[in-house]
PDB file of N, CA and C in Angstrom:
ATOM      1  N   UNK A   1    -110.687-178.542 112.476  1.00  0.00           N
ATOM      2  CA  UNK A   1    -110.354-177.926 113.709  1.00  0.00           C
ATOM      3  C   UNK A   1    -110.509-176.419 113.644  1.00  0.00           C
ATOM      4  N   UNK A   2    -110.522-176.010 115.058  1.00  0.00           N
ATOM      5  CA  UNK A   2    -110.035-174.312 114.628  1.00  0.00           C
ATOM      6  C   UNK A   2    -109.379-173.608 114.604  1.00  0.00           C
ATOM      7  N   UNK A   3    -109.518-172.945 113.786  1.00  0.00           N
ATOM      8  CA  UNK A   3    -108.712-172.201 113.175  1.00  0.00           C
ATOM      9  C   UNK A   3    -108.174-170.689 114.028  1.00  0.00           C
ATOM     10  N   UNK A   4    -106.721-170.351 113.503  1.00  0.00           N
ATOM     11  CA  UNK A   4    -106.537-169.001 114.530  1.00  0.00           C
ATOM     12  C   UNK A   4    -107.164-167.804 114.690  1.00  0.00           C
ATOM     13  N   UNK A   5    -108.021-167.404 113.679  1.00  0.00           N
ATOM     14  CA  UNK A   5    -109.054-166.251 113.076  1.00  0.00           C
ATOM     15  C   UNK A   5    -109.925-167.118 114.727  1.00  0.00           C
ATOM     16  N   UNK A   6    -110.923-168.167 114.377  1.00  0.00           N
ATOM     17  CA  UNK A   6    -112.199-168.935 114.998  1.00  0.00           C
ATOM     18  C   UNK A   6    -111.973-168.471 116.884  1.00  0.00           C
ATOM     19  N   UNK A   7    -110.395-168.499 117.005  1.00  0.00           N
ATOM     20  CA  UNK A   7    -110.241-169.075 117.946  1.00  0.00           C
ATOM     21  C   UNK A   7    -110.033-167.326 118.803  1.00  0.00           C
ATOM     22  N   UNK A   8    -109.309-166.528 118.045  1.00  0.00           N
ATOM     23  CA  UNK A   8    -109.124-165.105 118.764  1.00  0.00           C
ATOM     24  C   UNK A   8    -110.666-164.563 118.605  1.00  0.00           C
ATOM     25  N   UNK A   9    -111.696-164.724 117.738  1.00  0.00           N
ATOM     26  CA  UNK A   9    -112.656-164.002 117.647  1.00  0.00           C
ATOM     27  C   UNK A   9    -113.334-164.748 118.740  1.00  0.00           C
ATOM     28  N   UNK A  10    -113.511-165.862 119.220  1.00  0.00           N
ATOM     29  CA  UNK A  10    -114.353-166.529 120.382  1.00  0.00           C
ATOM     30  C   UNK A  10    -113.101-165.825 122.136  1.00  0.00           C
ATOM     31  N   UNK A  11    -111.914-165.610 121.802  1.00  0.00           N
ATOM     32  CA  UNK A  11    -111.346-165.204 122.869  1.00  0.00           C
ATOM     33  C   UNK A  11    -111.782-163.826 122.807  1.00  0.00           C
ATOM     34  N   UNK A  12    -111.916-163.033 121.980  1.00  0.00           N
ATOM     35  CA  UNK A  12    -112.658-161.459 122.141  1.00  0.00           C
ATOM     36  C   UNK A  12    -113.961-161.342 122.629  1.00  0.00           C
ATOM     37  N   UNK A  13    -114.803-162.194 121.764  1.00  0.00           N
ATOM     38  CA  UNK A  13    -116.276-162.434 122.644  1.00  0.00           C
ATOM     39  C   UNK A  13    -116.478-162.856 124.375  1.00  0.00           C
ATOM     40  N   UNK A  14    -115.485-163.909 124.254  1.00  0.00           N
ATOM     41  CA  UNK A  14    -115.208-164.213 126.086  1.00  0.00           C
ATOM     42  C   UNK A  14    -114.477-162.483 126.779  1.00  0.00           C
ATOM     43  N   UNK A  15    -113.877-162.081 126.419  1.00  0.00           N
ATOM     44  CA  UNK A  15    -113.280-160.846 126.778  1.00  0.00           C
ATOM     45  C   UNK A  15    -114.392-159.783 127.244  1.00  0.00           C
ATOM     46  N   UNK A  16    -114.897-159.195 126.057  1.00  0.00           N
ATOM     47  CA  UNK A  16    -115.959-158.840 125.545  1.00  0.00           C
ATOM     48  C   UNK A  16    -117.382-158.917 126.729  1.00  0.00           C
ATOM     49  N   UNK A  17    -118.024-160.129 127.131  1.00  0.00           N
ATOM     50  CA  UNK A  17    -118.785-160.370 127.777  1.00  0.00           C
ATOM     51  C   UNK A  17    -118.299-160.212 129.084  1.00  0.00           C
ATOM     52  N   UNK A  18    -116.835-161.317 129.349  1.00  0.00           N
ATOM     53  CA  UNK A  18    -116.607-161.290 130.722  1.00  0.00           C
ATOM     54  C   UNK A  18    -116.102-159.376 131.368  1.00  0.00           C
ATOM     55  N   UNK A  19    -115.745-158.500 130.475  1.00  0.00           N
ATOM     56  CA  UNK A  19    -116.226-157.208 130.853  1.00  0.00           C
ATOM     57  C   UNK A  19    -116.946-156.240 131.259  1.00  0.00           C
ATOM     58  N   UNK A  20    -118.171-157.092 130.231  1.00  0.00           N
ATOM     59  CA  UNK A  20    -119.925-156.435 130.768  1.00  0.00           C
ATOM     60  C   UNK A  20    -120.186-157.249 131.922  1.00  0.00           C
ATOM     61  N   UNK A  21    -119.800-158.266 132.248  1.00  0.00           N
ATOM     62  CA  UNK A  21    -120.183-159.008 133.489  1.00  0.00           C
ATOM     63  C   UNK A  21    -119.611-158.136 134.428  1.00  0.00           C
ATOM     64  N   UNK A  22    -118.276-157.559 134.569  1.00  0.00           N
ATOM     65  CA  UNK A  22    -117.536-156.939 135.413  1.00  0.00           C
ATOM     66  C   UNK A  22    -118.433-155.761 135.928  1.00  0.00           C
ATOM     67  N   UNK A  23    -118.694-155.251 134.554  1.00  0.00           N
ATOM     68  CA  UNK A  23    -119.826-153.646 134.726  1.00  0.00           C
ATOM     69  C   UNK A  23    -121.102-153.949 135.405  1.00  0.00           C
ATOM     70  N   UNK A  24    -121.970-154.931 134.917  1.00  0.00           N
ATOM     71  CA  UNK A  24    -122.567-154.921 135.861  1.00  0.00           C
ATOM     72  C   UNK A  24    -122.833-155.480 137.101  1.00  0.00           C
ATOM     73  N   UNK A  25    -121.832-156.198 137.315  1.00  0.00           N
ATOM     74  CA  UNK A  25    -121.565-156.487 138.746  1.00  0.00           C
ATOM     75  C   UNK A  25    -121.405-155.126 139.606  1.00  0.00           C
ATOM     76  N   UNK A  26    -120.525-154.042 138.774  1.00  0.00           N
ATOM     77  CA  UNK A  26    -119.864-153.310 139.659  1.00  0.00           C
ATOM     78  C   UNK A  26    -121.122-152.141 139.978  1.00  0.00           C
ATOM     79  N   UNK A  27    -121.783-151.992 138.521  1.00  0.00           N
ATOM     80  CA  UNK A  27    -123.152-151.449 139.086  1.00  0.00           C
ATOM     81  C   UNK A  27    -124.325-152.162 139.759  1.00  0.00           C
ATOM     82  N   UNK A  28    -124.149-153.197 140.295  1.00  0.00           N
ATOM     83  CA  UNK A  28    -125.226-153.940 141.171  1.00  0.00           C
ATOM     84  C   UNK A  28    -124.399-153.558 142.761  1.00  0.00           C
ATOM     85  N   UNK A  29    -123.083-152.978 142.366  1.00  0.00           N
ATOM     86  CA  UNK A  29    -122.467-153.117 143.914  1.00  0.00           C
ATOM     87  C   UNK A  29    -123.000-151.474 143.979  1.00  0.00           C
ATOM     88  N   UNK A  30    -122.958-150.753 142.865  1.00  0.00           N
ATOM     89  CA  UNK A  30    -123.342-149.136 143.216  1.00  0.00           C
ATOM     90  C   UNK A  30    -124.309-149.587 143.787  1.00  0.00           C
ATOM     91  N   UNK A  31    -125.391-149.676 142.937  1.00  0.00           N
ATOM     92  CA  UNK A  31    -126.813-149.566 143.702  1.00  0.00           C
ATOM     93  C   UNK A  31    -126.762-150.453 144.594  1.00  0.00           C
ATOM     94  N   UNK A  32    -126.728-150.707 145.028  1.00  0.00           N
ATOM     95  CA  UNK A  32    -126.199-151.502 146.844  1.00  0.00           C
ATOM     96  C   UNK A  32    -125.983-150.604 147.833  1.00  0.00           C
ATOM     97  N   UNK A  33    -124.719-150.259 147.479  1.00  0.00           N
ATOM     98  CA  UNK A  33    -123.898-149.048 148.006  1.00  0.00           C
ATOM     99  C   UNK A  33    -124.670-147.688 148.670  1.00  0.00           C
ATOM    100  N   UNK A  34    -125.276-147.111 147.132  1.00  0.00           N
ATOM    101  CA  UNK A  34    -126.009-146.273 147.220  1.00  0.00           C
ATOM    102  C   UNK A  34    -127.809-146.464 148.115  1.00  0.00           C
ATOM    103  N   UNK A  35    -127.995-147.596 148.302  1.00  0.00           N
ATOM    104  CA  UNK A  35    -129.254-148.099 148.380  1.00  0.00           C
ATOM    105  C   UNK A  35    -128.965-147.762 150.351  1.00  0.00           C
ATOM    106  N   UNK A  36    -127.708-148.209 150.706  1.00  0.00           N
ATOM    107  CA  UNK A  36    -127.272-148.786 152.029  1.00  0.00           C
ATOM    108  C   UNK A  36    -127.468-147.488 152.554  1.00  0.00           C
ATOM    109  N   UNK A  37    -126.360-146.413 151.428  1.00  0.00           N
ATOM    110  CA  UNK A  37    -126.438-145.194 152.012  1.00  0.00           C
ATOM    111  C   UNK A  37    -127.591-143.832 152.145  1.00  0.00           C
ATOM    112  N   UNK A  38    -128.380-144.582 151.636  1.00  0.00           N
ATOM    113  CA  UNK A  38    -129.686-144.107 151.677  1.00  0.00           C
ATOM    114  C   UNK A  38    -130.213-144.414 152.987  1.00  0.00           C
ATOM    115  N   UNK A  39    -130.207-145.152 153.036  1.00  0.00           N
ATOM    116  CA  UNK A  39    -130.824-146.034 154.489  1.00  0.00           C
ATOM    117  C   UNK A  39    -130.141-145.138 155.783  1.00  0.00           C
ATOM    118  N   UNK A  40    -128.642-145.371 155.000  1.00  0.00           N
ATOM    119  CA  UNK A  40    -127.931-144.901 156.703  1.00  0.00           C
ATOM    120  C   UNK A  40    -128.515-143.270 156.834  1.00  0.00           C
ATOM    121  N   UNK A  41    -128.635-142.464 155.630  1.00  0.00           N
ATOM    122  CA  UNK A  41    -129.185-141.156 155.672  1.00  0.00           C
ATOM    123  C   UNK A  41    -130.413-141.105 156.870  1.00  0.00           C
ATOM    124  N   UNK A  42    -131.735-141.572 156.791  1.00  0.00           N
ATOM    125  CA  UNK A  42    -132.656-142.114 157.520  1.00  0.00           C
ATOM    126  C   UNK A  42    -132.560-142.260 158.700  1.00  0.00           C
ATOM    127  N   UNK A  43    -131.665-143.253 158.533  1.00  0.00           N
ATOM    128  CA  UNK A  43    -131.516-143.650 160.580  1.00  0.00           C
ATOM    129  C   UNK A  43    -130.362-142.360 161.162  1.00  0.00           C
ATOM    130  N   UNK A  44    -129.876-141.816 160.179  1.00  0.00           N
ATOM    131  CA  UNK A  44    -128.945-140.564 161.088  1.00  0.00           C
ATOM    132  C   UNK A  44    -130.088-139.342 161.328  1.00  0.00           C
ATOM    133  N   UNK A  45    -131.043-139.304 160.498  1.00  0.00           N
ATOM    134  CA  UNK A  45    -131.803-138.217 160.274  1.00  0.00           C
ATOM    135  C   UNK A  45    -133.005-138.776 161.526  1.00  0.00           C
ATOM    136  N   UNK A  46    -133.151-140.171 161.803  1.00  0.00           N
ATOM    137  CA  UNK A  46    -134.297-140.161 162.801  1.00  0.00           C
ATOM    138  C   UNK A  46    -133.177-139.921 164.293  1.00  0.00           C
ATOM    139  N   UNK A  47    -132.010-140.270 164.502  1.00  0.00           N
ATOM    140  CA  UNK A  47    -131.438-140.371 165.513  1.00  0.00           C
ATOM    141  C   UNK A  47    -131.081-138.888 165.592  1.00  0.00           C
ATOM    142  N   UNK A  48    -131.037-137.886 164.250  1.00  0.00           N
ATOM    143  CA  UNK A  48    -130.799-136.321 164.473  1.00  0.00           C
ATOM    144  C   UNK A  48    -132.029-135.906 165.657  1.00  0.00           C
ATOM    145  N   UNK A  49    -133.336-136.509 164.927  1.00  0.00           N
ATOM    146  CA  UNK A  49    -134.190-135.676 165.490  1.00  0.00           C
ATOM    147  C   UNK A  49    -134.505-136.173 167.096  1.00  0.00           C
ATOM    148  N   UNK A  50    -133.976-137.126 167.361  1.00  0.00           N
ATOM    149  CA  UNK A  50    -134.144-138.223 168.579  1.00  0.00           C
ATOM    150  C   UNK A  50    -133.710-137.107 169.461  1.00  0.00           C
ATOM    151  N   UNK A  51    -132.289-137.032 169.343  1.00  0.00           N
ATOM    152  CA  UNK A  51    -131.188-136.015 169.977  1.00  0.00           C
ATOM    153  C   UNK A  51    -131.747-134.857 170.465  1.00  0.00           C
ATOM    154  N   UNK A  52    -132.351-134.552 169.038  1.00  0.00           N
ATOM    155  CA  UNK A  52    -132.892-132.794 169.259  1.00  0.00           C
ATOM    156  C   UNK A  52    -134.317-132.467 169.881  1.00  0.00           C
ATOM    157  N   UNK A  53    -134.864-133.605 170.131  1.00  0.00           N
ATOM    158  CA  UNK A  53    -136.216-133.989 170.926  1.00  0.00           C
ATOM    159  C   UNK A  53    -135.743-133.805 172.441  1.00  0.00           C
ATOM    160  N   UNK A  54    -134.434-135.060 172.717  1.00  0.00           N
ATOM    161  CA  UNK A  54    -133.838-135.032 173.822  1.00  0.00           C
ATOM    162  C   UNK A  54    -133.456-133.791 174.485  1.00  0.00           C
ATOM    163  N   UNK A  55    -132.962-133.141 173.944  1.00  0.00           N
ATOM    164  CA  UNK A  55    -131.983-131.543 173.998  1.00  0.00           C
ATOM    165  C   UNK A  55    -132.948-130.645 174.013  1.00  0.00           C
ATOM    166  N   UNK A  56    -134.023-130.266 173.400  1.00  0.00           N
ATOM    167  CA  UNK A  56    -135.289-129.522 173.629  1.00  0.00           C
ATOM    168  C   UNK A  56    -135.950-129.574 175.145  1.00  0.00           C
ATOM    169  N   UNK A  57    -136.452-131.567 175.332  1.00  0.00           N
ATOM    170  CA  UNK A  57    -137.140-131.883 176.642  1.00  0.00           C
ATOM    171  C   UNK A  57    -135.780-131.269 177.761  1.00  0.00           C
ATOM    172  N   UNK A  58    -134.785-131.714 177.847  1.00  0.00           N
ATOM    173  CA  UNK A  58    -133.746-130.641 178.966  1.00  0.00           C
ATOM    174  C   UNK A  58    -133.764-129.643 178.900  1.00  0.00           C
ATOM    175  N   UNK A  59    -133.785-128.328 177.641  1.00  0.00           N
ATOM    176  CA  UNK A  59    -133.813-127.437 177.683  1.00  0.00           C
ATOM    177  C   UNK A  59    -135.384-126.795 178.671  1.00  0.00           C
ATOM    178  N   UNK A  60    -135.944-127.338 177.971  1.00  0.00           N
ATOM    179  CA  UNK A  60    -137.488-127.148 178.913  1.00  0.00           C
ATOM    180  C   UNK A  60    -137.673-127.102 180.544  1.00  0.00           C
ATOM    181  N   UNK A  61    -137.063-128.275 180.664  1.00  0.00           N
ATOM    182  CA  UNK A  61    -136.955-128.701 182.172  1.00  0.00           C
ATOM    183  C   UNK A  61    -136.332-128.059 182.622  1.00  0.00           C
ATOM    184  N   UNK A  62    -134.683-126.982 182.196  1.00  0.00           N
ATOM    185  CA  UNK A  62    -134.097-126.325 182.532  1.00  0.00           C
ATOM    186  C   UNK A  62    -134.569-124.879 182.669  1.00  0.00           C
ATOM    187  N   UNK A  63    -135.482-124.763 181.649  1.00  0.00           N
ATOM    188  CA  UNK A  63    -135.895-122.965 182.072  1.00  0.00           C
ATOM    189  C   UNK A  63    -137.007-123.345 182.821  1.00  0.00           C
ATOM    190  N   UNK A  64    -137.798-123.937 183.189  1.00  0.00           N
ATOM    191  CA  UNK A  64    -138.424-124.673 183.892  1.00  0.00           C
ATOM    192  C   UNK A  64    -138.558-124.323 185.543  1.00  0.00           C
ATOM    193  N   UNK A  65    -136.937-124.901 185.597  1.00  0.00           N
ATOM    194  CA  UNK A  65    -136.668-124.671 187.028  1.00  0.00           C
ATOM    195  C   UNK A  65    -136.058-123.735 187.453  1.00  0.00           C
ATOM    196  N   UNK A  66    -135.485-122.943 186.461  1.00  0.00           N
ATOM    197  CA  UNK A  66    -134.892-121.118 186.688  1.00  0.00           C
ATOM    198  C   UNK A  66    -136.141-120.596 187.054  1.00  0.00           C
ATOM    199  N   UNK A  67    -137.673-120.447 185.926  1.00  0.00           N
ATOM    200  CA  UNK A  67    -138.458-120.103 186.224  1.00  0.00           C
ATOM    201  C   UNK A  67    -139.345-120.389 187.519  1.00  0.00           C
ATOM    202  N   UNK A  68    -139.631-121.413 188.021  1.00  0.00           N
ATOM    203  CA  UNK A  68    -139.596-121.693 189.777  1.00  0.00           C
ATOM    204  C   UNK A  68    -138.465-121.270 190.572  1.00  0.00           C
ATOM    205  N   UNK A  69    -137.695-120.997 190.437  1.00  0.00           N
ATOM    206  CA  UNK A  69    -136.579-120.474 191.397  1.00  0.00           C
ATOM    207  C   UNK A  69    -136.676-119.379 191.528  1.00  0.00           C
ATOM    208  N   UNK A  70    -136.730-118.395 190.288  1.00  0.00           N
ATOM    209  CA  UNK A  70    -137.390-117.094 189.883  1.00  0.00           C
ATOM    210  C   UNK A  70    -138.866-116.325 190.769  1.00  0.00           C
ATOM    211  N   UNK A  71    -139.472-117.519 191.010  1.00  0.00           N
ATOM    212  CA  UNK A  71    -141.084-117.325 191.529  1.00  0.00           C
ATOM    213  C   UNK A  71    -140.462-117.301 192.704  1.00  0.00           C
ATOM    214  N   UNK A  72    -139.578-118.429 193.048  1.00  0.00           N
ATOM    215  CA  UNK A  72    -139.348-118.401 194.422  1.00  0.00           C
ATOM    216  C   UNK A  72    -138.664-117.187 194.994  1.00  0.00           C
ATOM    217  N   UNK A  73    -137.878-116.498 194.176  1.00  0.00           N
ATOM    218  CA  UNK A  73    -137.055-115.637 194.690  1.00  0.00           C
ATOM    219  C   UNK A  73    -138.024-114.473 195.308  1.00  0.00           C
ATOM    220  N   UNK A  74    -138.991-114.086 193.838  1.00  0.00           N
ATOM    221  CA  UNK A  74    -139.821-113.329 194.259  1.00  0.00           C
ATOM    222  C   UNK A  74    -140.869-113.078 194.602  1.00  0.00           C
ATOM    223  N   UNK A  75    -141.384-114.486 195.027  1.00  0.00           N
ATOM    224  CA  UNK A  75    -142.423-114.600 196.540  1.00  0.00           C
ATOM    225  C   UNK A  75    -141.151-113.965 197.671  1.00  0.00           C
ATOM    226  N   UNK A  76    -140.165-114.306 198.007  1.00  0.00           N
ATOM    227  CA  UNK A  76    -139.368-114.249 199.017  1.00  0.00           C
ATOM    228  C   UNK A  76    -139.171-112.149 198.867  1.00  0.00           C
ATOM    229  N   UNK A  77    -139.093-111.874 198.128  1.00  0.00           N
ATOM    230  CA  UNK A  77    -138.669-110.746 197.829  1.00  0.00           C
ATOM    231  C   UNK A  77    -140.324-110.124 198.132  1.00  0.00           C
ATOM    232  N   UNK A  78    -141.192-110.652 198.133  1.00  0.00           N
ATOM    233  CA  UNK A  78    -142.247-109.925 198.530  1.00  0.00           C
ATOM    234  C   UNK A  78    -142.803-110.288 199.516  1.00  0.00           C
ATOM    235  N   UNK A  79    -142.027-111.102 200.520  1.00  0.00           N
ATOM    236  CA  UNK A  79    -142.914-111.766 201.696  1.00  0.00           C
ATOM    237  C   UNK A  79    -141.683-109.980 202.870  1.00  0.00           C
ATOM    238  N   UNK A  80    -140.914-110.303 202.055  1.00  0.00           N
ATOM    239  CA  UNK A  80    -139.349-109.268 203.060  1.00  0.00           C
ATOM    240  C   UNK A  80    -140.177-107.602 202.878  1.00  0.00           C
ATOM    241  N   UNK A  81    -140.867-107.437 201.616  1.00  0.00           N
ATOM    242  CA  UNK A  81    -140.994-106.225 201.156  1.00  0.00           C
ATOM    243  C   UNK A  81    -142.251-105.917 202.332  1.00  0.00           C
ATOM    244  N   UNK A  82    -143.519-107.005 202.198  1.00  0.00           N
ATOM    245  CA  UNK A  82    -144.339-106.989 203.789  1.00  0.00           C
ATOM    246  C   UNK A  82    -143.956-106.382 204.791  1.00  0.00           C
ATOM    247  N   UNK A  83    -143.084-107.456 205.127  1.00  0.00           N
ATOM    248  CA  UNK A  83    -142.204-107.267 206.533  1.00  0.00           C
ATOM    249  C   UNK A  83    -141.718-105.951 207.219  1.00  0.00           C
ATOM    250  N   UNK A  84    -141.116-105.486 206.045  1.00  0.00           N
ATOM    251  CA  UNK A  84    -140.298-104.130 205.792  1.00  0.00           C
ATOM    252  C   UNK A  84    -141.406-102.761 205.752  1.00  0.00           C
ATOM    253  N   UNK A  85    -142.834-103.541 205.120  1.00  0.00           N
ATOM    254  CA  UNK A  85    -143.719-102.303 205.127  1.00  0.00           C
ATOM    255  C   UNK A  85    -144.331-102.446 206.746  1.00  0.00           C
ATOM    256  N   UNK A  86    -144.718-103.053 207.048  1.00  0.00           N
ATOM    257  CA  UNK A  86    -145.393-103.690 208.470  1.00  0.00           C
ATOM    258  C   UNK A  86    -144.225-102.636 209.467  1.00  0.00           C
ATOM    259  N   UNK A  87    -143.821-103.368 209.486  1.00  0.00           N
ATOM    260  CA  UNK A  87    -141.832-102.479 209.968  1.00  0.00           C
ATOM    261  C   UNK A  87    -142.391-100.820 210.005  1.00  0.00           C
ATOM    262  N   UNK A  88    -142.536-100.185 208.821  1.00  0.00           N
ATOM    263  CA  UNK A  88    -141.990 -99.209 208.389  1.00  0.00           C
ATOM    264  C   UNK A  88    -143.357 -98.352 208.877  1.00  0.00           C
ATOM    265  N   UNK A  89    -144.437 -99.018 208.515  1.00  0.00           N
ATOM    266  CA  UNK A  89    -145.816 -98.600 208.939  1.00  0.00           C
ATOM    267  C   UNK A  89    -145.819 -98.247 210.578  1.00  0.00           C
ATOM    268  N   UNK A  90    -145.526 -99.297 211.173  1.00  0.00           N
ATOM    269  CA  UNK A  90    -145.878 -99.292 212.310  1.00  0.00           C
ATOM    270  C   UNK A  90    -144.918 -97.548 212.951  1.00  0.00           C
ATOM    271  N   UNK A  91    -143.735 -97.658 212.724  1.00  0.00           N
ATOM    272  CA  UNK A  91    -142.546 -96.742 212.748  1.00  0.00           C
ATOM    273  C   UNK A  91    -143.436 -95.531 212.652  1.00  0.00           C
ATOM    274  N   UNK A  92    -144.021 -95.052 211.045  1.00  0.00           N
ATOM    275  CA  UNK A  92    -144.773 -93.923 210.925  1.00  0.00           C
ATOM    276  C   UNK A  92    -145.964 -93.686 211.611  1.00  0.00           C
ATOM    277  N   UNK A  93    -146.433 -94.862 211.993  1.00  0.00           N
ATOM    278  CA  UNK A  93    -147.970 -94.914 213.133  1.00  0.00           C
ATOM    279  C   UNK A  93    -147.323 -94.000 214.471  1.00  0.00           C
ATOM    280  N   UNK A  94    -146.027 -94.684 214.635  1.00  0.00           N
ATOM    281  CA  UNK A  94    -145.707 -94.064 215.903  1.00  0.00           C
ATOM    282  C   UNK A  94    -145.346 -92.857 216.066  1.00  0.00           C
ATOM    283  N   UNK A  95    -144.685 -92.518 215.020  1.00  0.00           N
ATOM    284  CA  UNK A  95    -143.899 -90.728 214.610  1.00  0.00           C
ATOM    285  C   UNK A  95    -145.457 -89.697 214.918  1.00  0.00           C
ATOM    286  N   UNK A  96    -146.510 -90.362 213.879  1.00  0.00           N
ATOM    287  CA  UNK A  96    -147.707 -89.611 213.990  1.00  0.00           C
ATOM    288  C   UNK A  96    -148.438 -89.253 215.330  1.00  0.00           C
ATOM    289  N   UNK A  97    -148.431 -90.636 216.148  1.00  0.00           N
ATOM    290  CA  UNK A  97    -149.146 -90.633 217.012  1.00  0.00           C
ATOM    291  C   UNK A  97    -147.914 -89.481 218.183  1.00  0.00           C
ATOM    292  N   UNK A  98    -147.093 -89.342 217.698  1.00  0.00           N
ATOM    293  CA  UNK A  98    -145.644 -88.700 218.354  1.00  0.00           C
ATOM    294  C   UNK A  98    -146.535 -87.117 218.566  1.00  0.00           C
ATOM    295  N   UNK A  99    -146.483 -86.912 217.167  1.00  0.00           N
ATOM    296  CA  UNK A  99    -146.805 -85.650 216.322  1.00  0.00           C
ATOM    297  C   UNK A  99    -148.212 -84.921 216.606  1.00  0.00           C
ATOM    298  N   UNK A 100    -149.080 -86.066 216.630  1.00  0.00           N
ATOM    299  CA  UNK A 100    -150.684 -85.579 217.760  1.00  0.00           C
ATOM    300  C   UNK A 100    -150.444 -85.402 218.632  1.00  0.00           C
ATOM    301  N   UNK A 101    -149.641 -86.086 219.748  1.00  0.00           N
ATOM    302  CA  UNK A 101    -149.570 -85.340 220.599  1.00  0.00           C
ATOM    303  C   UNK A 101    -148.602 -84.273 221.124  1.00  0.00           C
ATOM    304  N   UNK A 102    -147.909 -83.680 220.490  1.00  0.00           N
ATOM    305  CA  UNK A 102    -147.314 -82.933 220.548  1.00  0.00           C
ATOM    306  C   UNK A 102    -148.088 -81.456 219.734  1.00  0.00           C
ATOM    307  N   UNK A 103    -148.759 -81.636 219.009  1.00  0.00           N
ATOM    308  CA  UNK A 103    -149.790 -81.029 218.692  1.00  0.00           C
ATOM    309  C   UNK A 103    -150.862 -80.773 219.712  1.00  0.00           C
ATOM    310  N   UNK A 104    -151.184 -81.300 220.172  1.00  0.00           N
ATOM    311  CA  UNK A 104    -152.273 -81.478 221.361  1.00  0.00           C
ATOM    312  C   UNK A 104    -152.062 -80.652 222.247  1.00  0.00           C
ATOM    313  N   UNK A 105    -150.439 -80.813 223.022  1.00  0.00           N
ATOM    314  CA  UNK A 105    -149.772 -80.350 223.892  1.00  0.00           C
ATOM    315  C   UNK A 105    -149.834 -79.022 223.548  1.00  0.00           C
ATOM    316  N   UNK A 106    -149.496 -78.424 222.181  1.00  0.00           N
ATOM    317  CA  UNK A 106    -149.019 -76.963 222.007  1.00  0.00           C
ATOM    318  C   UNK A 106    -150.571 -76.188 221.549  1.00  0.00           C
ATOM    319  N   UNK A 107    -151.725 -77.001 221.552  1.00  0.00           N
ATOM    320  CA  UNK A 107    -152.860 -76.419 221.568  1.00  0.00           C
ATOM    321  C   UNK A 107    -153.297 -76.426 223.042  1.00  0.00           C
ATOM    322  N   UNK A 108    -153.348 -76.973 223.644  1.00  0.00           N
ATOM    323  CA  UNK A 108    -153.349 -76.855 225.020  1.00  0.00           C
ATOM    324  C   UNK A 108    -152.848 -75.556 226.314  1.00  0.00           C
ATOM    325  N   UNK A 109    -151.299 -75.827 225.544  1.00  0.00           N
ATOM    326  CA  UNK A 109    -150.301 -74.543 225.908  1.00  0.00           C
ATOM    327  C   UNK A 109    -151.489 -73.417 225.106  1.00  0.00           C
ATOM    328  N   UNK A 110    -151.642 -73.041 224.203  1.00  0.00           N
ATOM    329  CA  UNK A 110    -151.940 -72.789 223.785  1.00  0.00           C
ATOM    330  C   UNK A 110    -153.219 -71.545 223.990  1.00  0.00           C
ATOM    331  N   UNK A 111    -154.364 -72.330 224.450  1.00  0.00           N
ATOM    332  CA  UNK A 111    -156.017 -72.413 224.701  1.00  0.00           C
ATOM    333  C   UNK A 111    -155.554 -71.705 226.200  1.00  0.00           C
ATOM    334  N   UNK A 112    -154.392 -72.615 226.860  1.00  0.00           N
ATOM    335  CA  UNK A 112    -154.113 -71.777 228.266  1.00  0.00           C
ATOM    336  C   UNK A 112    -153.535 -70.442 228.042  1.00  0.00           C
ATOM    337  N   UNK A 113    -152.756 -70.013 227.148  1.00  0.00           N
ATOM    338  CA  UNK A 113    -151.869 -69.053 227.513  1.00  0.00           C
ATOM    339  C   UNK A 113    -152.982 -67.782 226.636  1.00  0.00           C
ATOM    340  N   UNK A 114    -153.778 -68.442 225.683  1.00  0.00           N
ATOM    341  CA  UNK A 114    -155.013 -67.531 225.546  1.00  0.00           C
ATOM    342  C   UNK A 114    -155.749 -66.881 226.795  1.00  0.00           C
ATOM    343  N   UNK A 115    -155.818 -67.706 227.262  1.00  0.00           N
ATOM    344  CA  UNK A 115    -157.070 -67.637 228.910  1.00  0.00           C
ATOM    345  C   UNK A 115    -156.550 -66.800 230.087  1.00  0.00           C
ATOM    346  N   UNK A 116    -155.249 -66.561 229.830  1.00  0.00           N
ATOM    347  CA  UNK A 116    -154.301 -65.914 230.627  1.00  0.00           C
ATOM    348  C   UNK A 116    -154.591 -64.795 230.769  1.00  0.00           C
TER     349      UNK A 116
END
């Protein structure tokens, strides 16, 4: 039969092994672990750039339409500035045409009070 020496040295070997079994179980669960979190790195890093694709295309669209609003303002700001010259022109057409003849008049007076 066996003996107590036979019997603790086969319970150390079971010990022994069923330990390294433990280890590398527990390193088959790392690299798992680590394998998974690799992965999840990836899909956060494609969904980073998803986001920042997203957030760019709005940003775009947003200066976008400042910049048309912008055009719009100042077409509008130069359709008024027209207006205002047209306005302002006509005003000085009239002062002038004021001013010839009042000129006219005092050459007239003038040519007469020579002749006198």
């Amino acid at each position: 039969m066996y003996t107590m020496a036979e019997s603790q040295s086969r319970y150390s070997i079971v010990e022994r092994l069923t330990r390294k079994k433990l280890e590398l179980i527990s390193d088959k669960t790392s690299l798992n672990e680590e394998v998974g979190n690799a992965k999840y790195k990836i899909e956060k890093l494609k969904s980073d750039l998803s986001n920042w694709e997203m957030n760019i295309k709005q940003d775009i669209e947003r200066t976008k339409r400042e910049k048309e609003i912008s055009i719009k303002d100042a077409e509008r700001d130069a359709m008024d500035v027209e207006k205002r010259k047209s306005a302002v022109e006509s005003s000085i057409s009239e002062q002038i045409k004021t001013i010839d003849e009042a000129l006219d008049k005092i050459q007239k007076i003038s040519e007469t009070a020579s002749t006198n």
